[in-house]
N, C-alpha and C. Protein backbone atom coordinates (compact mmCIF):
# COMPACT_ATOMS: atom_id res chain seq x y z
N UNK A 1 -26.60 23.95 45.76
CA UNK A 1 -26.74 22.81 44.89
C UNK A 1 -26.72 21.55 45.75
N UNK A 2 -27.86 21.03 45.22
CA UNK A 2 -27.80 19.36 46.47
C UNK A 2 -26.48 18.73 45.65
N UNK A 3 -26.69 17.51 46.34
CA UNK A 3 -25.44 16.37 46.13
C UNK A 3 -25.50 15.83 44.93
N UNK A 4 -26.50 15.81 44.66
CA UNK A 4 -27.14 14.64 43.23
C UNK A 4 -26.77 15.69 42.34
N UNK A 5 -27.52 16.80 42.56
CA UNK A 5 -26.67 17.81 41.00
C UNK A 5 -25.83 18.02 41.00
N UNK A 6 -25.12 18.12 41.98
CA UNK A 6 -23.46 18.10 41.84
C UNK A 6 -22.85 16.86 41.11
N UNK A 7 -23.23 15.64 41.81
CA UNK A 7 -22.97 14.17 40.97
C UNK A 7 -23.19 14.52 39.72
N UNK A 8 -24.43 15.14 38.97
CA UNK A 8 -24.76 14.73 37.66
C UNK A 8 -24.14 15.85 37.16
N UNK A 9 -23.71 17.15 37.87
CA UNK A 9 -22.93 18.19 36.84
C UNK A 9 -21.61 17.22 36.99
N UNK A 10 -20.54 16.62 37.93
CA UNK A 10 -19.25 16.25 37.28
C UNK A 10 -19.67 14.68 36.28
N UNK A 11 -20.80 14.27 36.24
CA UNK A 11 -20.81 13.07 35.22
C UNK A 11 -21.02 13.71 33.87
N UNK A 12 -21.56 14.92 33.62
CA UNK A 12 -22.05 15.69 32.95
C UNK A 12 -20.50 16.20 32.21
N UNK A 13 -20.15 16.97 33.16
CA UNK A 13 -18.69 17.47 32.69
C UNK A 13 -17.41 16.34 31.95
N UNK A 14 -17.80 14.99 32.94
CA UNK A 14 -16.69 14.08 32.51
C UNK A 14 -17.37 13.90 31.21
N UNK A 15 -18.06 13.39 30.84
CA UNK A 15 -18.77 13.10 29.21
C UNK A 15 -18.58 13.90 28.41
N UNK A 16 -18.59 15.05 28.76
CA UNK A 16 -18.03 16.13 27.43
C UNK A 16 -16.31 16.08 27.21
N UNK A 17 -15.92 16.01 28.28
CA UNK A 17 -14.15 15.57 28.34
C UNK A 17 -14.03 14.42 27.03
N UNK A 18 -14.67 13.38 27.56
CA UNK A 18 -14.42 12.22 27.37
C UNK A 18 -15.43 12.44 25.70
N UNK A 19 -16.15 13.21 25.45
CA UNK A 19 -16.68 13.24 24.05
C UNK A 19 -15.66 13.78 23.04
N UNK A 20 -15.15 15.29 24.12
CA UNK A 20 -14.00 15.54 22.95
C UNK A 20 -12.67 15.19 22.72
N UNK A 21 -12.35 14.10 23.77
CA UNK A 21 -10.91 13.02 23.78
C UNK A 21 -11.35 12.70 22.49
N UNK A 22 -12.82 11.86 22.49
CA UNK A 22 -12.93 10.56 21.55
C UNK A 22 -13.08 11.54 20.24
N UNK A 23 -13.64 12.76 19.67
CA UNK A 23 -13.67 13.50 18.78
C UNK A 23 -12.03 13.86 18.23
N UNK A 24 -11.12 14.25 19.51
CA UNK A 24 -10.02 14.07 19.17
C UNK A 24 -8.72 13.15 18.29
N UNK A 25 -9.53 11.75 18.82
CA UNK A 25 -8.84 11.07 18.64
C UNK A 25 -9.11 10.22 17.35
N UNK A 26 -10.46 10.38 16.75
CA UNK A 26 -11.35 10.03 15.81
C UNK A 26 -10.22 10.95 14.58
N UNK A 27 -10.09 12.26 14.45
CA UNK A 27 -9.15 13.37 14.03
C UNK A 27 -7.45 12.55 13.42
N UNK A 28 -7.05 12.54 14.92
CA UNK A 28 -6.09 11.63 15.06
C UNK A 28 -5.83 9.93 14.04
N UNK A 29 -6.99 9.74 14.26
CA UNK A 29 -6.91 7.95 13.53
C UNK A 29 -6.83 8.57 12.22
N UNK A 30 -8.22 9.28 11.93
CA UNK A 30 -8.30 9.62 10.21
C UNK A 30 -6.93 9.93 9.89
N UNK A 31 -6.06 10.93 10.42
CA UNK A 31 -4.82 11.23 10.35
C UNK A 31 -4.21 9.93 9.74
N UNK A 32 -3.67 9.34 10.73
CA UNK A 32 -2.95 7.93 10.50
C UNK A 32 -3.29 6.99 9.70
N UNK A 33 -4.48 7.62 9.19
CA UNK A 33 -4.80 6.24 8.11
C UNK A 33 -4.61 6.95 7.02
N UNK A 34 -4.78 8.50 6.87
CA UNK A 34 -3.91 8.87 5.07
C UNK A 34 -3.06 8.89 5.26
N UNK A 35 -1.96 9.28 6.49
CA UNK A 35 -0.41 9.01 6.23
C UNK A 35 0.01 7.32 5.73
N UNK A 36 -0.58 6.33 6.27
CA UNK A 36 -1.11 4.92 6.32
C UNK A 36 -1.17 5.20 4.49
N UNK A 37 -2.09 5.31 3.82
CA UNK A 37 -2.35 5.37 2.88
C UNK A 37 -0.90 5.77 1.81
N UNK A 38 -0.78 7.18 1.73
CA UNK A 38 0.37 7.75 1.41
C UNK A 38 1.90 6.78 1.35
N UNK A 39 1.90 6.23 2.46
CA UNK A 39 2.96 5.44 2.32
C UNK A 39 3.02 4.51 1.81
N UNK A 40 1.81 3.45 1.76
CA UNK A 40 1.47 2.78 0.84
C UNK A 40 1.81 2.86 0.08
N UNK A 41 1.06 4.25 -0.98
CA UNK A 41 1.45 4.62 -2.55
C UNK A 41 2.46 4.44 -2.38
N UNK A 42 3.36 5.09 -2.14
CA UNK A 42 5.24 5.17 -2.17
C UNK A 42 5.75 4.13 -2.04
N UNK A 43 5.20 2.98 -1.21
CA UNK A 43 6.06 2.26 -1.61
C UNK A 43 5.85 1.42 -2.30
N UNK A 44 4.00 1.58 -2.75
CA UNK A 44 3.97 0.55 -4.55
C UNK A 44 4.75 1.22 -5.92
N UNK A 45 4.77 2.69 -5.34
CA UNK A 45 5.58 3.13 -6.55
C UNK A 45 7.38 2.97 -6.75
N UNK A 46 7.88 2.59 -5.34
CA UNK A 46 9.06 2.41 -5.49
C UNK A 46 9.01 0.74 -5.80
N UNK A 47 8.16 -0.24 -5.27
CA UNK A 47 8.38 -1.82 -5.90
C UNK A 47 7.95 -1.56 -7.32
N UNK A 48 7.50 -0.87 -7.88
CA UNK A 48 7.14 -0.64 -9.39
C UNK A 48 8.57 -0.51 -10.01
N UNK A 49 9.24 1.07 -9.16
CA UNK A 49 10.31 1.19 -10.05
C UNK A 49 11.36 0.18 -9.81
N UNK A 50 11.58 -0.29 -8.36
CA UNK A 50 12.51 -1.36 -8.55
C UNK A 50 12.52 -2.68 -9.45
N UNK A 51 11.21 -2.97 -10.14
CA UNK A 51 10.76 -4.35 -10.90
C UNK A 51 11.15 -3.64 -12.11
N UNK A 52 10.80 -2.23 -12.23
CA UNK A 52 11.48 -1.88 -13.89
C UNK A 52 12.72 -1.75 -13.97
N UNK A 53 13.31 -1.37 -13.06
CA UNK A 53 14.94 -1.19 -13.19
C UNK A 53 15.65 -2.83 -12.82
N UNK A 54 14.78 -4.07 -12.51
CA UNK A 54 15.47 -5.34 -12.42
C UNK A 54 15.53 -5.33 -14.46
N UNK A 55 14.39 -5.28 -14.85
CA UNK A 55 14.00 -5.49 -16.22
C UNK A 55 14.70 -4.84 -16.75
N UNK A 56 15.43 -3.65 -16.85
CA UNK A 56 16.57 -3.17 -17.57
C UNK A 56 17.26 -3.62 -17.32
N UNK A 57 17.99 -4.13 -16.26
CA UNK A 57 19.19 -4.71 -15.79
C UNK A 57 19.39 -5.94 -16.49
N UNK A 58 18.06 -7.01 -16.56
CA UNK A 58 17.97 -7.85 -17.61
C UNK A 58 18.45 -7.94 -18.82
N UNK A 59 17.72 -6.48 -19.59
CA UNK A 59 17.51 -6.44 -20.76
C UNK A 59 18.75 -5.86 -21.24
N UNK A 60 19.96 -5.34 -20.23
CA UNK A 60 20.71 -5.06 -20.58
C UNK A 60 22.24 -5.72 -20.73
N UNK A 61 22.13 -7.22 -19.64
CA UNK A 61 22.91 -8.08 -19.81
C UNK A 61 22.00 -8.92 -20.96
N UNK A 62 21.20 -9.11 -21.28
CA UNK A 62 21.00 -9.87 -22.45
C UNK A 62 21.66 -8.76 -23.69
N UNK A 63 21.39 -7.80 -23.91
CA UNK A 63 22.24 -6.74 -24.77
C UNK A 63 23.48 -7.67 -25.11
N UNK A 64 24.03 -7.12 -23.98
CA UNK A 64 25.68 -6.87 -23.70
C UNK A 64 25.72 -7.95 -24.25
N UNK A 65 25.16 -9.42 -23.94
CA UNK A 65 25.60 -10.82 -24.11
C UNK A 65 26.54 -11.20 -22.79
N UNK A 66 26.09 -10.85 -21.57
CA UNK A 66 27.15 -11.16 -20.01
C UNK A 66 26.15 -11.90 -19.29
N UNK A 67 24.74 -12.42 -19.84
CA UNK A 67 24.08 -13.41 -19.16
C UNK A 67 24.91 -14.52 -18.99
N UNK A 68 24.59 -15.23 -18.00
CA UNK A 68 25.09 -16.56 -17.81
C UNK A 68 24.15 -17.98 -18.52
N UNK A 69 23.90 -18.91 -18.44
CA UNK A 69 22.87 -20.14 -18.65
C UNK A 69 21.46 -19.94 -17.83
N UNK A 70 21.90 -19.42 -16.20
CA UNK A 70 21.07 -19.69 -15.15
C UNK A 70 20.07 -17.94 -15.60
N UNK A 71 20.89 -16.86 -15.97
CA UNK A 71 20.35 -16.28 -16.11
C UNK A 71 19.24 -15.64 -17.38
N UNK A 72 19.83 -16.66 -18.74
CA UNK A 72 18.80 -16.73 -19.40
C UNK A 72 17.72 -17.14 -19.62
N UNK A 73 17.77 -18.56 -18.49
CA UNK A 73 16.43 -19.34 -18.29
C UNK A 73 15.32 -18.75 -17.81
N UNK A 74 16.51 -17.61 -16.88
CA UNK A 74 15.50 -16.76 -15.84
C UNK A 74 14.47 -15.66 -16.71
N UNK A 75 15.40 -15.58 -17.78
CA UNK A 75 14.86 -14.16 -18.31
C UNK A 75 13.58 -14.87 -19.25
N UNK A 76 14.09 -16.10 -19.75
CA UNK A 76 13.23 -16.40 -20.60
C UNK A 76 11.78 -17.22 -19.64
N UNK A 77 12.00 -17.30 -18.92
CA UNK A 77 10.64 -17.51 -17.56
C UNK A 77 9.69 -16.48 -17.79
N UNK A 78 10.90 -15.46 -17.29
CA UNK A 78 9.96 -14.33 -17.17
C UNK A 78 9.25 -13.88 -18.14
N UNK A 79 9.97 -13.76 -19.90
CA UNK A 79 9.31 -13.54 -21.23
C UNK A 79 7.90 -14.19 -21.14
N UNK A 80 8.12 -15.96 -20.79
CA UNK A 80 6.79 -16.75 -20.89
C UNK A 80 5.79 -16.19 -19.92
N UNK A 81 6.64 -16.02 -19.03
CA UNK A 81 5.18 -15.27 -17.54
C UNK A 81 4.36 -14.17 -17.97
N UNK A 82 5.31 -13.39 -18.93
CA UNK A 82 4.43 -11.86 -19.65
C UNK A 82 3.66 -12.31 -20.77
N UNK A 83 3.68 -13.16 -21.58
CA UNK A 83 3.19 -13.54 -22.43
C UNK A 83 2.06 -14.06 -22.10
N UNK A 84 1.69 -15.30 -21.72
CA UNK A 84 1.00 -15.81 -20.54
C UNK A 84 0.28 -15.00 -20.06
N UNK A 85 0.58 -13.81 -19.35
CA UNK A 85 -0.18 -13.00 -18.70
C UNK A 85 -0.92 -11.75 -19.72
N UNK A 86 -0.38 -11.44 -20.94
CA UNK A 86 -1.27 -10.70 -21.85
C UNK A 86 -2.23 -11.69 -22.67
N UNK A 87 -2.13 -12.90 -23.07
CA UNK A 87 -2.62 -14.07 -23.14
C UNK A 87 -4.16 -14.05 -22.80
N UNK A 88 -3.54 -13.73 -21.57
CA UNK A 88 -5.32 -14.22 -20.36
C UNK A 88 -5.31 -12.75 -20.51
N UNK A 89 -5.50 -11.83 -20.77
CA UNK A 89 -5.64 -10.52 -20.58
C UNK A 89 -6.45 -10.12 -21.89
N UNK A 90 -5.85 -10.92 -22.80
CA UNK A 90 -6.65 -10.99 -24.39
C UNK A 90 -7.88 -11.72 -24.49
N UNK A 91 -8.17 -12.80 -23.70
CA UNK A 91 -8.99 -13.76 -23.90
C UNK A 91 -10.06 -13.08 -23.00
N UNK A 92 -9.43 -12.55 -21.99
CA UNK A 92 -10.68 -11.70 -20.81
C UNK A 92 -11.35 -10.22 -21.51
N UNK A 93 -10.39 -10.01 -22.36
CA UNK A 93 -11.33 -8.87 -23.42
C UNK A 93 -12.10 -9.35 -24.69
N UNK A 94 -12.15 -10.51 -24.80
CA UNK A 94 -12.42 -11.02 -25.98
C UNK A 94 -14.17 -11.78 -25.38
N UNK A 95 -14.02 -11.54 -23.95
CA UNK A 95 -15.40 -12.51 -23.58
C UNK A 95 -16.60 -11.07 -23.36
């Protein structure tokens, strides 16, 4: 084998290395982006449940009657913010 085919068999050889690193690693990313994903979900589903369990916690010192002043204003914010927000939610089904 001359010199030159020797050159072009190890450039030859490195490119297939280096094709199935990058095939590898292509494997690898997709990987990390549904675990990426996955965790995501989990943790919109745990800020979900933590916003529902503030809202019981709410709804349950307003119950009891152990709100304070500061905390009824709060609650009643929030009443107007939901309202408000089915509001525009009505008017956007209505167009």
């Amino acid at each position: 084998m001359s010199q030159t085919e020797q050159h072009i068999k190890r450039i030859h050889d490195k490119l297939q290395q280096l094709l199935k690193e990058h095939a590898a690693l292509q494997k690898e990313n997709q990987k990390l982006r549904e675990e990426l994903n996955s965790v995501e979900e989990k943790m919109e589903a745990g800020q979900a449940t933590v916003g529902s369990l503030q809202q019981q916690i709410s709804i349950l010192k307003l119950s009891g009657g152990e709100m304070n002043d500061a905390d009824k204003k709060e609650f009643e914010k929030r009443i107007n913010a939901y309202i408000k927000e089915i509001d525009r939610c009505i008017a956007l089904l209505g167009k």
